[in-house]
N, C-alpha and C. Protein backbone atom coordinates (compact mmCIF):
# COMPACT_ATOMS: atom_id res chain seq x y z
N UNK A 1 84.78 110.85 -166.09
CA UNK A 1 85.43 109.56 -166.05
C UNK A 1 85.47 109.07 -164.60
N UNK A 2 85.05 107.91 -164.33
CA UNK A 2 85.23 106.96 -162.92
C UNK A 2 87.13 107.42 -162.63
N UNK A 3 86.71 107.51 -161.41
CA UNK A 3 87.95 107.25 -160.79
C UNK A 3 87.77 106.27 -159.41
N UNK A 4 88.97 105.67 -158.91
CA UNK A 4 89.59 104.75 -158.19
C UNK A 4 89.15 105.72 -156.74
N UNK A 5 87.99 105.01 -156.19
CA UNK A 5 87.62 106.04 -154.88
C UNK A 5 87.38 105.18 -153.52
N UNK A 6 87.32 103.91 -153.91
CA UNK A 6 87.51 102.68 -152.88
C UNK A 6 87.93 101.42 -153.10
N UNK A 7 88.95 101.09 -152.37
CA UNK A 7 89.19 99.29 -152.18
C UNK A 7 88.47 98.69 -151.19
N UNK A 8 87.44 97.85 -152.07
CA UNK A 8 87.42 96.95 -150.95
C UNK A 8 88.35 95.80 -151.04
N UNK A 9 88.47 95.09 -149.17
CA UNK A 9 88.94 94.24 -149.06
C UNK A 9 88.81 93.58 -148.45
N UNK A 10 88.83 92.05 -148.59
CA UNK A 10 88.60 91.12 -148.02
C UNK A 10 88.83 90.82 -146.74
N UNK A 11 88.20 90.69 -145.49
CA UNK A 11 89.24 90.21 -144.63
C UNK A 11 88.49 89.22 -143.44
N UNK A 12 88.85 88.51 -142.68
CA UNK A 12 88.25 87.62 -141.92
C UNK A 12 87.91 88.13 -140.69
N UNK A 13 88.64 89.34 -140.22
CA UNK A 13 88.16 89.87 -138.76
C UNK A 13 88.54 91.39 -138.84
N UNK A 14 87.25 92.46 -139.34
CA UNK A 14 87.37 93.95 -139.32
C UNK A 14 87.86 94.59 -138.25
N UNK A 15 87.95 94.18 -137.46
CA UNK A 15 88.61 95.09 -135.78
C UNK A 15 90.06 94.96 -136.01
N UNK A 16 90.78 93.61 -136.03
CA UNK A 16 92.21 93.32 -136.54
C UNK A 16 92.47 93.69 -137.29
N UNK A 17 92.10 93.87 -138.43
CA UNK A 17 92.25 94.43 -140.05
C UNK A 17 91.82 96.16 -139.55
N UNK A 18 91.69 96.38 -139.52
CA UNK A 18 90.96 98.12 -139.03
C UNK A 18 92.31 98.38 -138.23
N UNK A 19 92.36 97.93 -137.05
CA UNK A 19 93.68 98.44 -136.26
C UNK A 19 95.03 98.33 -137.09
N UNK A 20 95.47 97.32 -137.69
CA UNK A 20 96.69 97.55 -138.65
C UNK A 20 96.12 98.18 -139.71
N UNK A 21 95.26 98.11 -140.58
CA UNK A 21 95.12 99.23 -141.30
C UNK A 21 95.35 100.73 -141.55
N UNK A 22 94.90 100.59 -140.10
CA UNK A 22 94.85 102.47 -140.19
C UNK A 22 96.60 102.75 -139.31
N UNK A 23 97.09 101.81 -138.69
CA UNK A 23 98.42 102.17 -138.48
C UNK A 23 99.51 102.08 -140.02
N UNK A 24 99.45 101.21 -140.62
CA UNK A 24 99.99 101.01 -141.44
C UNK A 24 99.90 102.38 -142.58
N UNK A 25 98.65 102.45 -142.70
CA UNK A 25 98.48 103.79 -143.93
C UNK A 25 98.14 105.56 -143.36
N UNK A 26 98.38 105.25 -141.67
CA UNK A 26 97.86 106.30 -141.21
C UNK A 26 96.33 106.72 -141.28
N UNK A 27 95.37 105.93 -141.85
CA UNK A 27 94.16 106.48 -141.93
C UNK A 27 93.38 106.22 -140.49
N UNK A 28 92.45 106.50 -140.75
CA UNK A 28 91.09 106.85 -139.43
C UNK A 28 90.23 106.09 -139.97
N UNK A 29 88.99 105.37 -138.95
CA UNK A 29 87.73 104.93 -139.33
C UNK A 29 86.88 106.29 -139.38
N UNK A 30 86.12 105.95 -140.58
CA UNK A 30 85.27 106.52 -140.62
C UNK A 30 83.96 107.35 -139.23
N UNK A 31 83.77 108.17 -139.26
CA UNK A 31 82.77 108.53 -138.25
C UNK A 31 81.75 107.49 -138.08
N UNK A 32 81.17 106.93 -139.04
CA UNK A 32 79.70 106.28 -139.15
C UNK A 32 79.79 104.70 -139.22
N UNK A 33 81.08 104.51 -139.52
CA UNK A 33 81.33 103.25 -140.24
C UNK A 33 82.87 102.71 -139.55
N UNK A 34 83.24 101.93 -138.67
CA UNK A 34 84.55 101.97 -138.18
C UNK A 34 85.38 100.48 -139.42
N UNK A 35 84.27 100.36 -140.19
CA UNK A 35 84.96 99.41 -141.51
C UNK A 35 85.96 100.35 -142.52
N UNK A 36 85.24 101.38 -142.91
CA UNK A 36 85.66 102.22 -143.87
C UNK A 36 86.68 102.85 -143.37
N UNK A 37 88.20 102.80 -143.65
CA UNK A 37 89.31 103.63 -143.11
C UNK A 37 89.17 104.65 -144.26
N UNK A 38 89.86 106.06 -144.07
CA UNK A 38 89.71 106.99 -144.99
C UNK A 38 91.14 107.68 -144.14
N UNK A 39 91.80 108.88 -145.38
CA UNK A 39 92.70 109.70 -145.25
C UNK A 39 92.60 110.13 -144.76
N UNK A 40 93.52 111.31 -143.55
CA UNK A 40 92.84 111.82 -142.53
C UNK A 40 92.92 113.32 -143.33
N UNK A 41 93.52 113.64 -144.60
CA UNK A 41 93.41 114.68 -145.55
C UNK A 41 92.24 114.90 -146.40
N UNK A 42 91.76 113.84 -146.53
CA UNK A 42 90.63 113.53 -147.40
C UNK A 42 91.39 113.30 -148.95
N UNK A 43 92.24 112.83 -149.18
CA UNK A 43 92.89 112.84 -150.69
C UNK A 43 93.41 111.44 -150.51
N UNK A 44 92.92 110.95 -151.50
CA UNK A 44 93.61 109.47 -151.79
C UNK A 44 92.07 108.32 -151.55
N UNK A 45 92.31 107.04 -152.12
CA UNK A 45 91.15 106.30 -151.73
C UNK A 45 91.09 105.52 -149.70
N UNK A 46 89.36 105.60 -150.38
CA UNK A 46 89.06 104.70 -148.95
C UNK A 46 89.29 103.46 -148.89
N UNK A 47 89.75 103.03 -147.86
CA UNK A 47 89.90 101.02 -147.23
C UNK A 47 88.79 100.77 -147.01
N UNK A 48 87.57 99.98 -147.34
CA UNK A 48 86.63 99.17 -147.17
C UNK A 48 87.19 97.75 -146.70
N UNK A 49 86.55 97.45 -145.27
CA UNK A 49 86.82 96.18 -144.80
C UNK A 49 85.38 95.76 -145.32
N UNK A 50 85.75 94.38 -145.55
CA UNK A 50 84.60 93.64 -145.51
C UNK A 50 84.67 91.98 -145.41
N UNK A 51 83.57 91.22 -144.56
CA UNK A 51 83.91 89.98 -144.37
C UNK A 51 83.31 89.41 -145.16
N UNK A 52 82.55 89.70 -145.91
CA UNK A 52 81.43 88.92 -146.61
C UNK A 52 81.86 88.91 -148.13
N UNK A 53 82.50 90.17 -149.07
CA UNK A 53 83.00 90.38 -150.18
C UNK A 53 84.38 90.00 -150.74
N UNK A 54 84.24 89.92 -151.86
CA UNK A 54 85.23 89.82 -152.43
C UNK A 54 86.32 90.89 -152.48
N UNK A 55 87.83 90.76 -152.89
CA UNK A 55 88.66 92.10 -153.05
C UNK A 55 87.98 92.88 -153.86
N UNK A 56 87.65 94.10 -153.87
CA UNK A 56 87.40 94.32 -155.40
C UNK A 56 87.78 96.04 -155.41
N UNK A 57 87.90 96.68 -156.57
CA UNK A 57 87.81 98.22 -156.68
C UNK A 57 86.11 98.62 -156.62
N UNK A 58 86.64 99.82 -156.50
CA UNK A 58 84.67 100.64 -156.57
C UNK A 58 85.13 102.09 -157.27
N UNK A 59 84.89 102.30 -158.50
CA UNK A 59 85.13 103.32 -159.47
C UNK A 59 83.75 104.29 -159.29
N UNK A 60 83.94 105.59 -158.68
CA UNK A 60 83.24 106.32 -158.19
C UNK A 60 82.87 107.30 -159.45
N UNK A 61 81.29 107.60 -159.64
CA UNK A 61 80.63 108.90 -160.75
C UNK A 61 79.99 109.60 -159.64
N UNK A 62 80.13 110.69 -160.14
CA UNK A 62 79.04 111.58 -159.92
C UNK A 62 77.37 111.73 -160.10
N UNK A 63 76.72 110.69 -160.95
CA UNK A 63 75.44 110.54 -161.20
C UNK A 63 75.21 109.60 -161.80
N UNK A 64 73.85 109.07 -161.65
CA UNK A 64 73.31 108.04 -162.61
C UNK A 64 73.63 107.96 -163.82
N UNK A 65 73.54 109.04 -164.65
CA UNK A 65 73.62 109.46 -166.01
C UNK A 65 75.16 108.87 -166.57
N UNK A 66 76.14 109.42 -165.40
CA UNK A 66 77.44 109.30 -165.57
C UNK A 66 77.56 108.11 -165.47
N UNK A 67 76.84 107.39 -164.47
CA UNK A 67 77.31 105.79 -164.20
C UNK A 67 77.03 104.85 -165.57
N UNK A 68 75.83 105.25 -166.22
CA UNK A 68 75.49 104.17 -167.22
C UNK A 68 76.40 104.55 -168.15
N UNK A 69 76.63 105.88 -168.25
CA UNK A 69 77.92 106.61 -169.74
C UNK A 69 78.99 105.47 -169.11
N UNK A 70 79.65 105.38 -168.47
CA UNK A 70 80.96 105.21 -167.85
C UNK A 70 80.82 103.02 -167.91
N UNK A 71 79.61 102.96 -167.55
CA UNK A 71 79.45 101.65 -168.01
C UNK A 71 79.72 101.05 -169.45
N UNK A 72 78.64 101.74 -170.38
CA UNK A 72 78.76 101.19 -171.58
C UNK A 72 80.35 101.45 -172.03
N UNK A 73 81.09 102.76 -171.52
CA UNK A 73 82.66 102.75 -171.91
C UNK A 73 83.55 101.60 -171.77
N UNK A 74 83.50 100.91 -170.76
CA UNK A 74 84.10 100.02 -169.89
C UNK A 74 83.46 98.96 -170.91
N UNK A 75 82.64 98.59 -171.12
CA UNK A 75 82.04 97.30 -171.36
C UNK A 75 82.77 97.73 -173.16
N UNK A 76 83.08 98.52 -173.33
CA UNK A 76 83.29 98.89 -175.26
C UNK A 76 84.68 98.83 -175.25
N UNK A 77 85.26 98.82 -173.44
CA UNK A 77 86.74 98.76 -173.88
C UNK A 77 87.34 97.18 -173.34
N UNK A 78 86.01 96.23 -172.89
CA UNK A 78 85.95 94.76 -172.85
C UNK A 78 85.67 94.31 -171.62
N UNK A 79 84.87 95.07 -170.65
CA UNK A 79 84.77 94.71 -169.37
C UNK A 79 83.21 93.92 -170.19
N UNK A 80 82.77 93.18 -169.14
CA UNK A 80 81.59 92.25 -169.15
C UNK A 80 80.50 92.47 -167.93
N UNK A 81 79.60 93.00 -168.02
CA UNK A 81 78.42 92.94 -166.74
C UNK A 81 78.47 91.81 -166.23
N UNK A 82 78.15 91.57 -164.82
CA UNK A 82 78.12 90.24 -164.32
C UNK A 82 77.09 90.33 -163.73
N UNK A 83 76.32 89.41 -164.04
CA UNK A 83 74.94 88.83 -163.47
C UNK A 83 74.87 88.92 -161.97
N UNK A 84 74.23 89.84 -160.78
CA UNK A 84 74.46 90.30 -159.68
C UNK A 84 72.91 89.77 -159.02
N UNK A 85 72.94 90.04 -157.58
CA UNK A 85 72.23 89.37 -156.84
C UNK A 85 71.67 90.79 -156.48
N UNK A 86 71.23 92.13 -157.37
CA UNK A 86 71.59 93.39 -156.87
C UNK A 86 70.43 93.78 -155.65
N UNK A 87 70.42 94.66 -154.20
CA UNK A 87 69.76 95.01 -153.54
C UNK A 87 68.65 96.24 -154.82
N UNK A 88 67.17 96.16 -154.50
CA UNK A 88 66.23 97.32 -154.48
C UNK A 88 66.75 98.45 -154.84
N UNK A 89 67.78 99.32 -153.84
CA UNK A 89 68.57 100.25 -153.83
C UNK A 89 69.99 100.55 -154.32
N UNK A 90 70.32 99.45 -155.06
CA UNK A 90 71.72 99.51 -155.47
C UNK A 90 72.01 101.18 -156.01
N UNK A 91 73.10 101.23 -155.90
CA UNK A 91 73.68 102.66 -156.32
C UNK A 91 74.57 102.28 -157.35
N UNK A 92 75.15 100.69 -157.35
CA UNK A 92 76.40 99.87 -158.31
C UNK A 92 76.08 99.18 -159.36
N UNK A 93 77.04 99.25 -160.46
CA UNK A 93 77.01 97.82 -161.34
C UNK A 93 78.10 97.52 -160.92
N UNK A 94 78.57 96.07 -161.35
CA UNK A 94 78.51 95.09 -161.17
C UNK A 94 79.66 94.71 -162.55
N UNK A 95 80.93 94.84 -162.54
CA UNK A 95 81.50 94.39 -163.95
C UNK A 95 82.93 93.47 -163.82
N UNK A 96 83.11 92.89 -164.60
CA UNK A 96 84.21 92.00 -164.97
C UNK A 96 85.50 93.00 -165.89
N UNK A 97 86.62 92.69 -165.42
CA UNK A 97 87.62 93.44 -166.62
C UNK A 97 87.86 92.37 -167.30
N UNK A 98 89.08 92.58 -168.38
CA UNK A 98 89.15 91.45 -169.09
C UNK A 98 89.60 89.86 -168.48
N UNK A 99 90.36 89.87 -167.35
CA UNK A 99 90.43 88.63 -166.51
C UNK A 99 89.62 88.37 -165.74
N UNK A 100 88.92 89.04 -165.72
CA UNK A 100 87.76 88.47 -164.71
C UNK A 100 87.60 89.01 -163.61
N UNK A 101 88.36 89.84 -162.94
CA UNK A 101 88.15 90.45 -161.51
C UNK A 101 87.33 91.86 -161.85
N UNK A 102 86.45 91.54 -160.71
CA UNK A 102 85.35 92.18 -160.26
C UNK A 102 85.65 93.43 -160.09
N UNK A 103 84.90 95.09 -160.39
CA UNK A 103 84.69 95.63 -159.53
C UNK A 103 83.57 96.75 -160.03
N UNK A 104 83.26 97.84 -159.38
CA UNK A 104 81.90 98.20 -159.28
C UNK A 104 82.20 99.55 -159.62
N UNK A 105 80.73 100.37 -160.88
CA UNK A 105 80.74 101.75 -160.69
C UNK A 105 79.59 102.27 -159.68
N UNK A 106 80.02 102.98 -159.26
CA UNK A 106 79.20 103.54 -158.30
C UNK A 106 78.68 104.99 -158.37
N UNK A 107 77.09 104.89 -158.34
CA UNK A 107 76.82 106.40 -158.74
C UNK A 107 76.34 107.26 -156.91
N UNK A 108 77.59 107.99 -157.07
CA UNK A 108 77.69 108.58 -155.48
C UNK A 108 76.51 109.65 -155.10
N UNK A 109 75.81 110.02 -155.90
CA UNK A 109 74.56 110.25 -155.80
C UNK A 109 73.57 110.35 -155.17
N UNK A 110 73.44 108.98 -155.04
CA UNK A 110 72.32 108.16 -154.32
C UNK A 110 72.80 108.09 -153.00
């Protein structure tokens, strides 16, 4: 089963948003990535800054296999695919819950 392994979130300036971020929840930027705040335990989800995206969750699988299982679940319990602009390499779909907000399974995999 997907679990809750990143928020992204919206924000207009990642350096400002990054510095209260990680004071506020105690987390760290990432080594590779100073967008991605993470636990400094490793338990609990990651903060994804982003300027370009929408808020959204990112429901993390373990494999391809798992991602499409975990899709058709979601979509049988009324989520909706949304027609995506997807990169070559996507690792994500792309889904609607029943109101409409966005968010993505992700096969961590890749």
């Amino acid at each position: 089963m997907a679990r809750i392994r990143s928020v992204v979130l919206h924000v207009g300036d990642i350096p400002r948003a990054a510095a209260f971020w990680t004071e506020a929840l105690g987390y760290q930027a990432a080594p590779d990535n100073p967008a991605f705040l993470v636990p400094p335990d490793g338990h609990g989800p990651r903060l994804h800054l982003d300027e370009d995206d929408r808020t959204h969750l990112d429901l993390w699988v373990p494999s391809a296999q798992e991602q499409q299982a975990e899709v058709e679940r979601l979509v049988g319990l009324g989520a909706t695919k949304v027609d995506w602009d997807y990169p070559d390499d996507a690792d994500f779909v792309v889904l609607a819950d029943t109101e409409g907000n966005l968010f993505c399974v992700v096969d961590t995999s890749a």
